[in-house]
Each structure stands twice: as C-alpha cells, then as structure tokens.
Protein backbone atom coordinates (compact mmCIF):
# COMPACT_ATOMS: atom_id res chain seq x y z
CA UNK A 1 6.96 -77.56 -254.51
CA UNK A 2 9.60 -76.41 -252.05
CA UNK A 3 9.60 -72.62 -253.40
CA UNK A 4 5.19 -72.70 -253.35
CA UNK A 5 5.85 -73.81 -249.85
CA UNK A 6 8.15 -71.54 -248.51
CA UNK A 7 6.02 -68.68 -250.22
CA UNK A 8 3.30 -69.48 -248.32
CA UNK A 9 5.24 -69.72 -245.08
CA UNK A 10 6.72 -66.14 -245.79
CA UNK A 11 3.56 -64.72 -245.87
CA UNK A 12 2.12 -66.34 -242.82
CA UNK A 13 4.73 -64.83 -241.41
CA UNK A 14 4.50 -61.37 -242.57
CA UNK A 15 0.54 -61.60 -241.12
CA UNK A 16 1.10 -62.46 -237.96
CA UNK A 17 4.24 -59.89 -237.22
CA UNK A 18 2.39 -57.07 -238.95
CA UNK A 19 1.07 -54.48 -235.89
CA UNK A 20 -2.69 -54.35 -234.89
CA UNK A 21 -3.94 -50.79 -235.83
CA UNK A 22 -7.32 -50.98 -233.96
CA UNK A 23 -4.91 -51.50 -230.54
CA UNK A 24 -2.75 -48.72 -231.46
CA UNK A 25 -5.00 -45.77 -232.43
CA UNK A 26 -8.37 -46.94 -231.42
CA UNK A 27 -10.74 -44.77 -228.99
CA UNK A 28 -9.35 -45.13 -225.28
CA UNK A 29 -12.21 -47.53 -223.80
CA UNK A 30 -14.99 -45.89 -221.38
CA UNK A 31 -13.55 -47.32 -218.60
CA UNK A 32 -10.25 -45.61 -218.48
CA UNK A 33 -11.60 -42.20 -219.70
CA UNK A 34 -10.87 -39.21 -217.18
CA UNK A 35 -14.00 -38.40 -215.09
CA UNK A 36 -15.31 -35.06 -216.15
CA UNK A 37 -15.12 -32.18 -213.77
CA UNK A 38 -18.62 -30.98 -212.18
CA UNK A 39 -20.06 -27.65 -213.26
CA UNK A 40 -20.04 -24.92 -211.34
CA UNK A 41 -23.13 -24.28 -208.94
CA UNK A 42 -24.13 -21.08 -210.76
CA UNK A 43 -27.70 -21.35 -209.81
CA UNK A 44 -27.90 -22.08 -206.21
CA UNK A 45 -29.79 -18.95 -203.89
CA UNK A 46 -27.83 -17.22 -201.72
CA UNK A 47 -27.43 -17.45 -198.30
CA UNK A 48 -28.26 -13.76 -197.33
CA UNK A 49 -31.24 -12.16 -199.26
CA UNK A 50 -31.60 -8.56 -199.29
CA UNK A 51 -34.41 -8.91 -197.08
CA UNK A 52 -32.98 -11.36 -194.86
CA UNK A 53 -30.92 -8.67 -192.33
CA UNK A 54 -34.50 -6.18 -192.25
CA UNK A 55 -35.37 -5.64 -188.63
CA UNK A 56 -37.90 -2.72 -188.60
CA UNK A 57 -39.26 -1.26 -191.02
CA UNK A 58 -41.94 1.93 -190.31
CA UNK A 59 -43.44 3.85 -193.30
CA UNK A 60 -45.74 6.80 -193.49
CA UNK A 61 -47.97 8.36 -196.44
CA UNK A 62 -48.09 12.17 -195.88
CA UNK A 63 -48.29 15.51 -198.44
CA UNK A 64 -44.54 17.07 -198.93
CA UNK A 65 -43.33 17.72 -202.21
CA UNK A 66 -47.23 17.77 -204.26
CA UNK A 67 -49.57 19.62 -202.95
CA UNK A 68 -52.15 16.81 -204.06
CA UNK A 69 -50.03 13.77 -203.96
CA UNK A 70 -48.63 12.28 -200.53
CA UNK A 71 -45.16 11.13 -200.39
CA UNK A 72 -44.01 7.60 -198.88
CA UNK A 73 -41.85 8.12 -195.74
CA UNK A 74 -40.08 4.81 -194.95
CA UNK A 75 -37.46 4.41 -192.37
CA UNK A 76 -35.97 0.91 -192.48
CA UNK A 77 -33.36 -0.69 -189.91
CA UNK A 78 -31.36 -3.10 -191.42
CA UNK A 79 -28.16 -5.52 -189.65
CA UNK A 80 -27.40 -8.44 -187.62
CA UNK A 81 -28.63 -6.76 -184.05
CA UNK A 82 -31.45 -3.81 -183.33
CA UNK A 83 -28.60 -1.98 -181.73
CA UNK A 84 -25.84 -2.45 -184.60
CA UNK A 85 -27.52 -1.84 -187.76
CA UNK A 86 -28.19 0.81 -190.12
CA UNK A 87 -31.32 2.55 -190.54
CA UNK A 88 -31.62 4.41 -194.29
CA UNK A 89 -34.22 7.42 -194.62
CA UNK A 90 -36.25 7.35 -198.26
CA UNK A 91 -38.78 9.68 -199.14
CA UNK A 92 -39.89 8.64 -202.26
CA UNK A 93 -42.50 10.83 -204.40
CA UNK A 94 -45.69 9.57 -206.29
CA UNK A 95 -44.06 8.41 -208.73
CA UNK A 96 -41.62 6.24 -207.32
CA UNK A 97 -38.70 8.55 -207.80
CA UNK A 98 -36.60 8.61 -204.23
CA UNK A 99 -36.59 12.19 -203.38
CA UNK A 100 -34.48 12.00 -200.19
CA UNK A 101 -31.86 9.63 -198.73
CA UNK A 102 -29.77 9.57 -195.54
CA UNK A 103 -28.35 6.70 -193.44
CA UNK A 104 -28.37 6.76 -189.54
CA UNK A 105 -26.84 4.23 -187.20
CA UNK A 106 -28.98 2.44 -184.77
CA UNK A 107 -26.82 4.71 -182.02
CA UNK A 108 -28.00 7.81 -183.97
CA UNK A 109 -31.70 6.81 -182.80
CA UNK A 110 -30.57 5.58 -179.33
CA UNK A 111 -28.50 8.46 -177.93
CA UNK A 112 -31.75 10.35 -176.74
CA UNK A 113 -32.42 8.06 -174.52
CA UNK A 114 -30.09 9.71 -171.79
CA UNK A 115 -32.93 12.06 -171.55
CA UNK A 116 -35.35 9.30 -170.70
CA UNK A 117 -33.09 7.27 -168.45
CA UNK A 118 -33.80 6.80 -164.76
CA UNK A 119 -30.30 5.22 -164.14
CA UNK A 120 -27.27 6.09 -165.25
CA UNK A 121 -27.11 2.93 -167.13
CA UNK A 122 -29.77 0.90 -169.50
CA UNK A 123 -29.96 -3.21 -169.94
CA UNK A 124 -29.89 -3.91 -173.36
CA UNK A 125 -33.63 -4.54 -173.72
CA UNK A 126 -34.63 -1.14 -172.95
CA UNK A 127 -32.24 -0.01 -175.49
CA UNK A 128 -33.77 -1.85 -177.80
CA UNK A 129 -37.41 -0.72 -176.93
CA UNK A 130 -35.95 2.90 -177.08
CA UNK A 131 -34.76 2.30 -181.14
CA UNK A 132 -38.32 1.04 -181.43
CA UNK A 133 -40.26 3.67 -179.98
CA UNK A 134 -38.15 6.15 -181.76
CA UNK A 135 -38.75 4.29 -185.28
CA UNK A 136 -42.17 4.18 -184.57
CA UNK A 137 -42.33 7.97 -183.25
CA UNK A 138 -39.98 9.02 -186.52
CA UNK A 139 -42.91 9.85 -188.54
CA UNK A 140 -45.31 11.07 -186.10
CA UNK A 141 -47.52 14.59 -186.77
CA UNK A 142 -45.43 16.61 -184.66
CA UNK A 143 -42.59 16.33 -187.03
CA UNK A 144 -44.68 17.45 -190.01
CA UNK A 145 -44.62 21.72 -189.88
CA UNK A 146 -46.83 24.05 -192.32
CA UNK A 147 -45.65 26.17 -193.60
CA UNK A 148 -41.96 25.34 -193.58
CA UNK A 149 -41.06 28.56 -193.30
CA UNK A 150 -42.91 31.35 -191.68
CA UNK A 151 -43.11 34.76 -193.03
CA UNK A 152 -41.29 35.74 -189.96
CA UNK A 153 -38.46 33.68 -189.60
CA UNK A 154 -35.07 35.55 -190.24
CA UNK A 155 -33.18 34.19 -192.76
CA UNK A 156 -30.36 32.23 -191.69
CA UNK A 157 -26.89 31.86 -194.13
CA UNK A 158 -25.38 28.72 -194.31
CA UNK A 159 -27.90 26.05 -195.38
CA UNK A 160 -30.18 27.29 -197.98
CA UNK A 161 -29.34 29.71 -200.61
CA UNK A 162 -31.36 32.93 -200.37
CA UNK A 163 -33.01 32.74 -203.15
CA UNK A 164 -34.88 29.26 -202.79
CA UNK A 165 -35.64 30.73 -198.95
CA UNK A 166 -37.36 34.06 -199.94
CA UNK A 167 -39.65 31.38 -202.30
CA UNK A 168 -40.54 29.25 -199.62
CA UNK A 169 -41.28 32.24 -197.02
CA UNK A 170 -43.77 33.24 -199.96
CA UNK A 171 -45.59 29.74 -200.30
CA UNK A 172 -48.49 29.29 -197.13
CA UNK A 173 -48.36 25.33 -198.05
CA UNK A 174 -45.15 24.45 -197.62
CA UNK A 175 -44.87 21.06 -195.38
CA UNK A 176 -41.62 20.56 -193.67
CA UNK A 177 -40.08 17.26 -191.98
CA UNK A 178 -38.16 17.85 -189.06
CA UNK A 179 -36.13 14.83 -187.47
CA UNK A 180 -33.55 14.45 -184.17
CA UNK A 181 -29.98 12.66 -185.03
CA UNK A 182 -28.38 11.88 -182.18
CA UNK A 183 -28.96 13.85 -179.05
CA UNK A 184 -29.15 17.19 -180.03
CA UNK A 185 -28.91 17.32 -183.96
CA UNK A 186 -32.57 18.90 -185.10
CA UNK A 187 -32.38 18.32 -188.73
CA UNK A 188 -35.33 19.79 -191.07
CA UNK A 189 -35.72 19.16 -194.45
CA UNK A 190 -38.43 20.92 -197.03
CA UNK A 191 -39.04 20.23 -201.15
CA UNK A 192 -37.96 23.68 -203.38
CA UNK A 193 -40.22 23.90 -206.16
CA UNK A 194 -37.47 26.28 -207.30
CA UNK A 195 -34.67 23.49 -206.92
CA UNK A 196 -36.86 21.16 -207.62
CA UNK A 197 -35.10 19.08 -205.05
CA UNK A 198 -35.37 18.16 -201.51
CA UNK A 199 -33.33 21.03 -199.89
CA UNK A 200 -32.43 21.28 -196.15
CA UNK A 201 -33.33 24.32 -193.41
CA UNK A 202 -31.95 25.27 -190.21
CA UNK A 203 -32.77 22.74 -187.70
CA UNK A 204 -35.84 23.07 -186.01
CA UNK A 205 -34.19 24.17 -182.52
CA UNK A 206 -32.29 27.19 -184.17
C-alpha cells in the first residue's frame, strides 16, 4: 500500500511542475499586439493643379502653315502674380502637333509700356492692364503679313538659310506672324514647306 501510494503522489507531482506550453508559445493576445503603421496617402489630389497658377489665357484660329487649315495661336500667362509669371507661345497645327514654342516673361510683354507712359513711373494696376492689353493685342490682324516675304525684299544672312528664303520669296501665300519682345525686339516667324518646320525671318523692323 505504501509503494501504490507514493506512486501516485510522484506523479501528482510530476503534473503539476511540468511547464504550461499554451503560456509559453501561444499567439501574443490582441491586446498587446503592436499597432500597425498607417499607409501612405498615395491618393490624395494635389495642392497645385496644372491649371491652378493660369492667369490669361488668349487664343486665336488663323491660316499659317496649311493653306486650307487654320492654326491655333494660344498665348497663355501662367504664375503666382500678372506681373511675375511666364507666358509660353504654342502654335499648334490641325492636327494637334505644336509647331512653335517660346516662353516670355510677363516683363517681356510689359517693357513697351515706356512708350505709352505719361509719367515716368506706373502704379502697379496699370502695369497690369498693359500685360493685358498686350495679350489681348498679341494676336491681332496687324501681326499676320502675306506674303511673308516679298519678291523684293533683299535677302538678309544670318537667320534663314538661303535656300528655304529664295522658296518663300517664290510662294504669293505665305502668312507670316510677327511679334514685339521686349521694347524693341521685332521677332517674325513663317512655316518652310521646304523645312517643313516653323523657321524664323528678320524681324519685322529690319
């Protein structure tokens, strides 16, 4: 009796010492699992749309590089203020292919105002009324010359090779665009069916 009793203490014993396995390598409980991190915000707008910083914006249909198809003439002013931004020069042709690009600062359109000036200083509102007027004037008939070149006209070294000049002295049709840059910077531009490209002439005061 005494060895059937002390077996069956032994093995009480060896239960209740033995270690708990589900304490010891068990999942860690939901409470005390790390907090996951938030995702980034991939999918939030921006602030600034391209569209956002557009001031003015003046376009004009006219004839230039087809003789039956007008080209789109857009002249857009882009930036934080009418008289620090950036206005970019497209022509783009019927097809939607941009022909002709050139950027111009806002002081670009305002420094012929010194012509137009009264005083020998401007408030900052008719500054801004001067880049408007000219934006709105950019595309005006005036500027728009058939032909581009006239039979007469001497050729001039230096901006167009001779070549792609005698062509254009040949074609009648020819429509040229003539701009002002600054104060005195006459800038003309004409399409070579030759270089099949938008090439430019001597300005229109030489």
């Amino acid at each position: 009796m005494r060895a059937v009793a002390f077996a069956v203490l032994f093995v009480l014993a060896t239960a209740c010492s033995a270690p708990d396995s589900a304490q010891t390598t068990g999942p860690t409980p939901p409470s005390e699992a790390p907090a996951a991190a938030e995702p980034l915000d991939t999918a939030r707008a921006p602030a600034v749309t391209a569209q956002s910083d557009t001031l003015k914006v003046v376009r004009r249909r006219h004839l230039f590089s087809s003789p039956t198809t007008p080209d789109v003439f857009t002249l857009a002013l882009r930036g934080s203020s009418l008289l620090g931004g950036e206005a970019t020069l497209t022509i783009t042709d019927g097809s939607g292919q941009v022909i002709f690009r050139e950027v111009l600062s806002a002081a670009d359109l305002e420094a012929s105002l010194v012509y137009e000036m009264k005083q020998s200083t401007a408030t900052a509102t008719e500054r801004e009324a001067f880049v408007r007027k000219r934006m709105d004037e950019f595309f005006a008939d005036k500027n728009f010359r058939t032909p581009a070149i006239s039979p007469q006209q001497a050729y001039q070294p230096g901006t167009l090779d001779r070549a792609a000049w005698d062509e254009l002295r040949r074609q009648p049709k020819t429509i040229g665009f003539q701009y002002l840059v600054g104060k005195e910077d006459a800038r003309r531009v004409v399409w070579s069916p030759l270089k099949k490209q938008v090439v430019q002439l001597p300005g229109f005061g030489g």
